[in-house]
Protein backbone atom coordinates (compact mmCIF):
# COMPACT_ATOMS: atom_id res chain seq x y z
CA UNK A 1 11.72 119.41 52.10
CA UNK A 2 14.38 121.86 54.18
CA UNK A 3 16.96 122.69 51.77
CA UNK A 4 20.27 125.24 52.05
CA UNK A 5 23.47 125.92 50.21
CA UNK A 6 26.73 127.09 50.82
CA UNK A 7 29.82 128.47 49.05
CA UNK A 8 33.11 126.86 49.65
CA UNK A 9 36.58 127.73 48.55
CA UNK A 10 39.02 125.25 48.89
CA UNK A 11 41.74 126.28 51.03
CA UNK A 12 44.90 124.87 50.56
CA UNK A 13 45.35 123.57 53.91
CA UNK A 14 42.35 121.25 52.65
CA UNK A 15 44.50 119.88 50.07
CA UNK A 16 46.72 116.74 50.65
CA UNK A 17 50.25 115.87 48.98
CA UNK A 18 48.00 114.58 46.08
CA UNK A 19 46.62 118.11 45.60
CA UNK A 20 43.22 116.88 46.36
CA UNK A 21 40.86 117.96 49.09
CA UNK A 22 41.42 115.04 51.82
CA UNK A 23 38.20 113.35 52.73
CA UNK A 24 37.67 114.47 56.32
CA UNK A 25 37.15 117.89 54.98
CA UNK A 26 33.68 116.61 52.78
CA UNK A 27 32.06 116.12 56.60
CA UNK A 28 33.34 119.77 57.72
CA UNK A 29 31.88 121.57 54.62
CA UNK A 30 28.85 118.76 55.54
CA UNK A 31 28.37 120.37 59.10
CA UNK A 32 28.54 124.41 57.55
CA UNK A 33 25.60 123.18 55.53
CA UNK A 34 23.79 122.09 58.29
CA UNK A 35 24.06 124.79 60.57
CA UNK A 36 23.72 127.24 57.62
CA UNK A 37 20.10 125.47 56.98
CA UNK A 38 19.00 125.53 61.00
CA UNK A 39 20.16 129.42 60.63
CA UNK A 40 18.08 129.89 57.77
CA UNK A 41 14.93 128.36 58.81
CA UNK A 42 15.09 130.63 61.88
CA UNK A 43 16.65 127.91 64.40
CA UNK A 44 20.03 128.10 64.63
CA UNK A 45 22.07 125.61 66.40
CA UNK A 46 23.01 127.73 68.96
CA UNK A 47 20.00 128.71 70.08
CA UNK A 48 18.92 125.13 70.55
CA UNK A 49 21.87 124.31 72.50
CA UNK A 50 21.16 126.84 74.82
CA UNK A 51 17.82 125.23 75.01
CA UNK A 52 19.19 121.77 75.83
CA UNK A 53 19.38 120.23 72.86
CA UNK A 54 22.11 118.71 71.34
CA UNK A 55 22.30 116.90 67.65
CA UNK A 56 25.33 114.46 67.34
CA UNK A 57 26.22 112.72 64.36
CA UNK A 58 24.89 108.94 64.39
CA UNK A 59 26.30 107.80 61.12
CA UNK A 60 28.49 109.89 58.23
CA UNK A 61 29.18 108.31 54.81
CA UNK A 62 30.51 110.47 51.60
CA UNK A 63 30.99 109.10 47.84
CA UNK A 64 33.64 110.64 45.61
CA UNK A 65 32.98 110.99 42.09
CA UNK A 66 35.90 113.16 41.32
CA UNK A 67 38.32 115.20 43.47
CA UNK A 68 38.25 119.13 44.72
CA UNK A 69 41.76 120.70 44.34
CA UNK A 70 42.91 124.13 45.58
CA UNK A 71 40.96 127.00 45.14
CA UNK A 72 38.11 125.50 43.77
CA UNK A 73 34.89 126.89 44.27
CA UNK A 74 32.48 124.65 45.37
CA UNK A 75 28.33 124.53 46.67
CA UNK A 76 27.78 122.72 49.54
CA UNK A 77 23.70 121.71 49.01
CA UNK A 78 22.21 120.22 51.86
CA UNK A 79 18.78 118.29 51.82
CA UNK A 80 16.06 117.15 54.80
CA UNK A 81 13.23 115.59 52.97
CA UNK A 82 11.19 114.00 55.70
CA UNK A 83 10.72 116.20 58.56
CA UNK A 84 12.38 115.34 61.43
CA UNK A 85 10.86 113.17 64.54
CA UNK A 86 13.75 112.42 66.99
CA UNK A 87 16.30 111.86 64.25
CA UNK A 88 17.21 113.77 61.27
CA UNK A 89 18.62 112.34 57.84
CA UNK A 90 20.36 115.01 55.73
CA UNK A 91 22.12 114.20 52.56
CA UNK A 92 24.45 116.16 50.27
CA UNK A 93 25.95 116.98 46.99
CA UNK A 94 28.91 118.96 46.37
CA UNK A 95 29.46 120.51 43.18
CA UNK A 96 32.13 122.62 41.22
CA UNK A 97 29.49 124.54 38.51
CA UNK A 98 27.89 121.58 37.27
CA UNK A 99 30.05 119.42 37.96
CA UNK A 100 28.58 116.50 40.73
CA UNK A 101 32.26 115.94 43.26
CA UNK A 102 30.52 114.17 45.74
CA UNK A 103 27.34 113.00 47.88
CA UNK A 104 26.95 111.73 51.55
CA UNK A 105 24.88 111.50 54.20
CA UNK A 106 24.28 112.32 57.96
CA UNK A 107 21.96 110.85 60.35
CA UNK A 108 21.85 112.66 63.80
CA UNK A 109 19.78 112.49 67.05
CA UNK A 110 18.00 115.08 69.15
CA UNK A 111 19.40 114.25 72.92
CA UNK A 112 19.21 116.45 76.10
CA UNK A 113 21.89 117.69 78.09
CA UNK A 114 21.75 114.21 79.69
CA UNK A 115 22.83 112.40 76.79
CA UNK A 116 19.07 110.79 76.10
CA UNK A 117 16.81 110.94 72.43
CA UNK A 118 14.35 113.36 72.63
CA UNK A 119 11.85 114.38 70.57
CA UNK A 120 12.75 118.27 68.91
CA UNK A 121 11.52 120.92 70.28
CA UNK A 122 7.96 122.40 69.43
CA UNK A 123 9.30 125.55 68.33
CA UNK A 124 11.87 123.71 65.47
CA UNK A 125 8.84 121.57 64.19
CA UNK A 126 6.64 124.66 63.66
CA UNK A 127 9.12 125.92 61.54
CA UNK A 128 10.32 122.91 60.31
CA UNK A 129 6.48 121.38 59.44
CA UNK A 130 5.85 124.01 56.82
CA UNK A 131 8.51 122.71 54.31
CA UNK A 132 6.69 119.46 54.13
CA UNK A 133 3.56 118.62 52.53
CA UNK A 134 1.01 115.71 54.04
């Protein structure tokens, strides 16, 4: 399993005139996961742009349990537990402490600069293939 964190303070441009943090801000915090993971594991998304590949999201869903407010500090933990073929599946949890805020989910693609599903490149799954057990 591929697995990163990251630590979030809520800004309060985040916040809406509830006080809360508005949804569309889960999927941002989402994405700094992600490319904090790929950076981790020695891949970073840049790097595999420049190479041609490209991973757009497919399908995005979130579940709140209970809302972020202003200044809260928050960890971002995001999880790959198969390894990756031509799509990846990442989900999420966002906590305050111990507290559980929210989950979701990403799906995304590998594609080329042409727009088609590929299959990711060798160098990713030789990294990525050592988190994962037969």
């Amino acid at each position: 399993m591929l697995s990163a964190s990251v630590d979030i303070r809520v800004r309060y441009e985040e916040t809406d005139k509830m006080g809360v943090v508005y949804h569309s801000n889960y999927f941002i915090w989402f994405e700094v996961a992600r490319v904090a993971l790929l950076d981790e594991l020695g891949c970073p998304y840049s790097e595999l742009e420049k190479d041609g590949f490209f991973l757009p999201v497919l399908k995005c869903e979130a579940s709140f349990k209970l809302p972020a407010v202003f200044d809260d500090r928050l960890k971002i933990t995001v999880r790959i537990e198969k390894l990756p073929v031509a799509r990846i599946e990442a989900s999420y949890v966002v906590k305050r402490g111990d507290i559980l805020l929210a989950t979701g989910s990403t799906q995304h693609a590998f594609v080329s600069v042409e727009g088609r599903v590929v299959r990711p490149p060798d160098s990713f799954l030789e990294i990525a293939k050592q988190y994962f057990s037969d």
